[in-house]
Protein backbone atom coordinates (compact mmCIF):
# COMPACT_ATOMS: atom_id res chain seq x y z
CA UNK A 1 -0.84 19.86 -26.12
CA UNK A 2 -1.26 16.19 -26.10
CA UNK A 3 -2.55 14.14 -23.63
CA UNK A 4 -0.16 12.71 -21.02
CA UNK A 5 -1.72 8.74 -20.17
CA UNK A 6 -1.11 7.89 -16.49
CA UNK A 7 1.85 5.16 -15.57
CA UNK A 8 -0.49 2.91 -13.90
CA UNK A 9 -4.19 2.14 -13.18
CA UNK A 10 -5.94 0.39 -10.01
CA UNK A 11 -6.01 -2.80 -11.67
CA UNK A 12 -2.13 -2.84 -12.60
CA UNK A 13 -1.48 -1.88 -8.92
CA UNK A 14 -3.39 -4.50 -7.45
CA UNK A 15 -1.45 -7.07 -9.56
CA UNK A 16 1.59 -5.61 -8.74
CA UNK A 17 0.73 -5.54 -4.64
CA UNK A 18 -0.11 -9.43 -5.36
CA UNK A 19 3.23 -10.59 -6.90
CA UNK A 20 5.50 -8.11 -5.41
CA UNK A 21 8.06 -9.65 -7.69
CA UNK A 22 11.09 -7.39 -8.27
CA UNK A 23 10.24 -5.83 -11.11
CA UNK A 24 6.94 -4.97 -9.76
CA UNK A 25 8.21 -3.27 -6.58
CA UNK A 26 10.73 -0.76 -8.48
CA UNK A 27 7.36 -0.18 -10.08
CA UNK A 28 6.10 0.48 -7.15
CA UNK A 29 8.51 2.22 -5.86
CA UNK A 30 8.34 4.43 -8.89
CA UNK A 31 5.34 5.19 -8.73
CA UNK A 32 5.36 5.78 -4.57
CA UNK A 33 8.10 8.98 -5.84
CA UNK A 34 5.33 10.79 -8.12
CA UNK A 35 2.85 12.44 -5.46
CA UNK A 36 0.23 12.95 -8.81
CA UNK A 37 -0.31 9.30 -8.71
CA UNK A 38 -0.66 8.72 -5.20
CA UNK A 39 -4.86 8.67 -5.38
CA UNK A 40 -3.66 5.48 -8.11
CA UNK A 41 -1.45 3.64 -5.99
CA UNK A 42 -4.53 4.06 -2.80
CA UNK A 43 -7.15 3.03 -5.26
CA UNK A 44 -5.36 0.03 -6.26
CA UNK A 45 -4.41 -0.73 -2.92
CA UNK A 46 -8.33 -0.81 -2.00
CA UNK A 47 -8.92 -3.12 -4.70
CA UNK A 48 -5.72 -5.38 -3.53
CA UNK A 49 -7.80 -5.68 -0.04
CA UNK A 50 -11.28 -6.03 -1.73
CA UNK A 51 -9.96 -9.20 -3.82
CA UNK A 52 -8.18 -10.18 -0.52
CA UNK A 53 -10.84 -9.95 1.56
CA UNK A 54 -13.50 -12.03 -0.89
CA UNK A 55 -10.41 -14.73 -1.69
CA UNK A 56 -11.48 -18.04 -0.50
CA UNK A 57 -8.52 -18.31 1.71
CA UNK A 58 -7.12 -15.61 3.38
CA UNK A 59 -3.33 -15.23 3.46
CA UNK A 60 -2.41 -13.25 6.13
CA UNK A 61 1.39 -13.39 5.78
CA UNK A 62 1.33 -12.37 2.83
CA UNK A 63 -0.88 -9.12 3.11
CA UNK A 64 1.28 -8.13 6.32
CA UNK A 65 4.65 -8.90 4.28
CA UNK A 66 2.60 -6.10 1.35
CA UNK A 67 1.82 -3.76 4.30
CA UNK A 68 5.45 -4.42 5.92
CA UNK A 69 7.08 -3.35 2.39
CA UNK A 70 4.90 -0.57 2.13
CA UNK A 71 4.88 1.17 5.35
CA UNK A 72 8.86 0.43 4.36
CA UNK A 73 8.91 1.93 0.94
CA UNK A 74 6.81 4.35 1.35
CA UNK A 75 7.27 7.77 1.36
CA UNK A 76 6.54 9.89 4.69
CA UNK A 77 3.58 11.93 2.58
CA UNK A 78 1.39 8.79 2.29
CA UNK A 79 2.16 6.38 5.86
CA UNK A 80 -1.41 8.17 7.19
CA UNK A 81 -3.23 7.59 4.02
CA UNK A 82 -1.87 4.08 3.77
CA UNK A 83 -3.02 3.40 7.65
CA UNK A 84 -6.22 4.81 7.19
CA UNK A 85 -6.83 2.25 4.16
CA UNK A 86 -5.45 -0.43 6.48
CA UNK A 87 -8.40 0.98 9.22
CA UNK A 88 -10.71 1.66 6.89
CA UNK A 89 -12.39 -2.06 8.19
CA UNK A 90 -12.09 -4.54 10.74
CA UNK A 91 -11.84 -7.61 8.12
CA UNK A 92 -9.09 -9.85 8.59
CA UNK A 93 -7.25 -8.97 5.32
CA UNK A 94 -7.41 -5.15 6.85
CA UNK A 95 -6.01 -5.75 9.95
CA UNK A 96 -2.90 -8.15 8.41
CA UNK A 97 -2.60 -5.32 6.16
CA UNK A 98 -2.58 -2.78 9.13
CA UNK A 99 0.11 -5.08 11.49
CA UNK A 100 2.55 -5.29 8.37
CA UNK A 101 2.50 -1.22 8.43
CA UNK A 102 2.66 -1.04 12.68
CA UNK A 103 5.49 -3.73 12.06
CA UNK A 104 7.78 -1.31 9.23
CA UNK A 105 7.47 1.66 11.85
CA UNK A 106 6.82 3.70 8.55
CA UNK A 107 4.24 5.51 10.84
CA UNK A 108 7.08 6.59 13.43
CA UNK A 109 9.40 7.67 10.87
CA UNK A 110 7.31 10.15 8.92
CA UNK A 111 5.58 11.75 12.51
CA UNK A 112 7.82 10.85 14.91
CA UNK A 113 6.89 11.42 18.31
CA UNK A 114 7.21 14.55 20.44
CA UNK A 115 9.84 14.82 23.17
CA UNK A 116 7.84 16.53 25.41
């Protein structure tokens, strides 16, 4: 049996979360449908935020338009994980990050809430 070699890596997500041109969100998106590579797209969002985060200048429209596509795009399995990376600290970069998810409503649409 040969060796399968993943789609993506940490690095190429990061990249991708940084240009979000077109072609890099079907990408994305692709790669959001295949639940193997979910621990891939979380890594390389971490890195995304790291870079963000020690960036000279911080732009926070940008990182909440990235969480507002994501919490968007995403699929219901990973709105929790991609919150928790969004909580995961209280830097600016984070908390853009986190307001661009709250803003999609990804959150609500995956768990929504109980009637009772």
């Amino acid at each position: 049996m040969s060796n399968v070699a993943p789609i993506g890596n940490r690095e190429t997500v990061a990249e991708s979360l940084a240009g979000r041109s077109d072609e890099q969100k079907s990408w994305l998106s692709l790669m959001m449908e295949n639940p193997a590579m979910d621990d891939v797209l979380l890594d390389g969002l971490h890195l995304y935020l790291e870079q963000a985060s020690s960036a000279r200048f911080l732009n926070s429209i940008k990182l909440q338009a990235a969480g507002e596509w994501l919490g968007t795009n995403g699929p219901a399995r990973l709105q929790i994980r991609l919150m928790e990376a969004a909580r995961s600290s209280q830097h600016p970069a984070f908390a853009a990050l986190r307001d661009g998810l709250a803003k999609s409503g990804g959150l609500e649409r995956a768990y929504p809430k109980s009637t009772v």
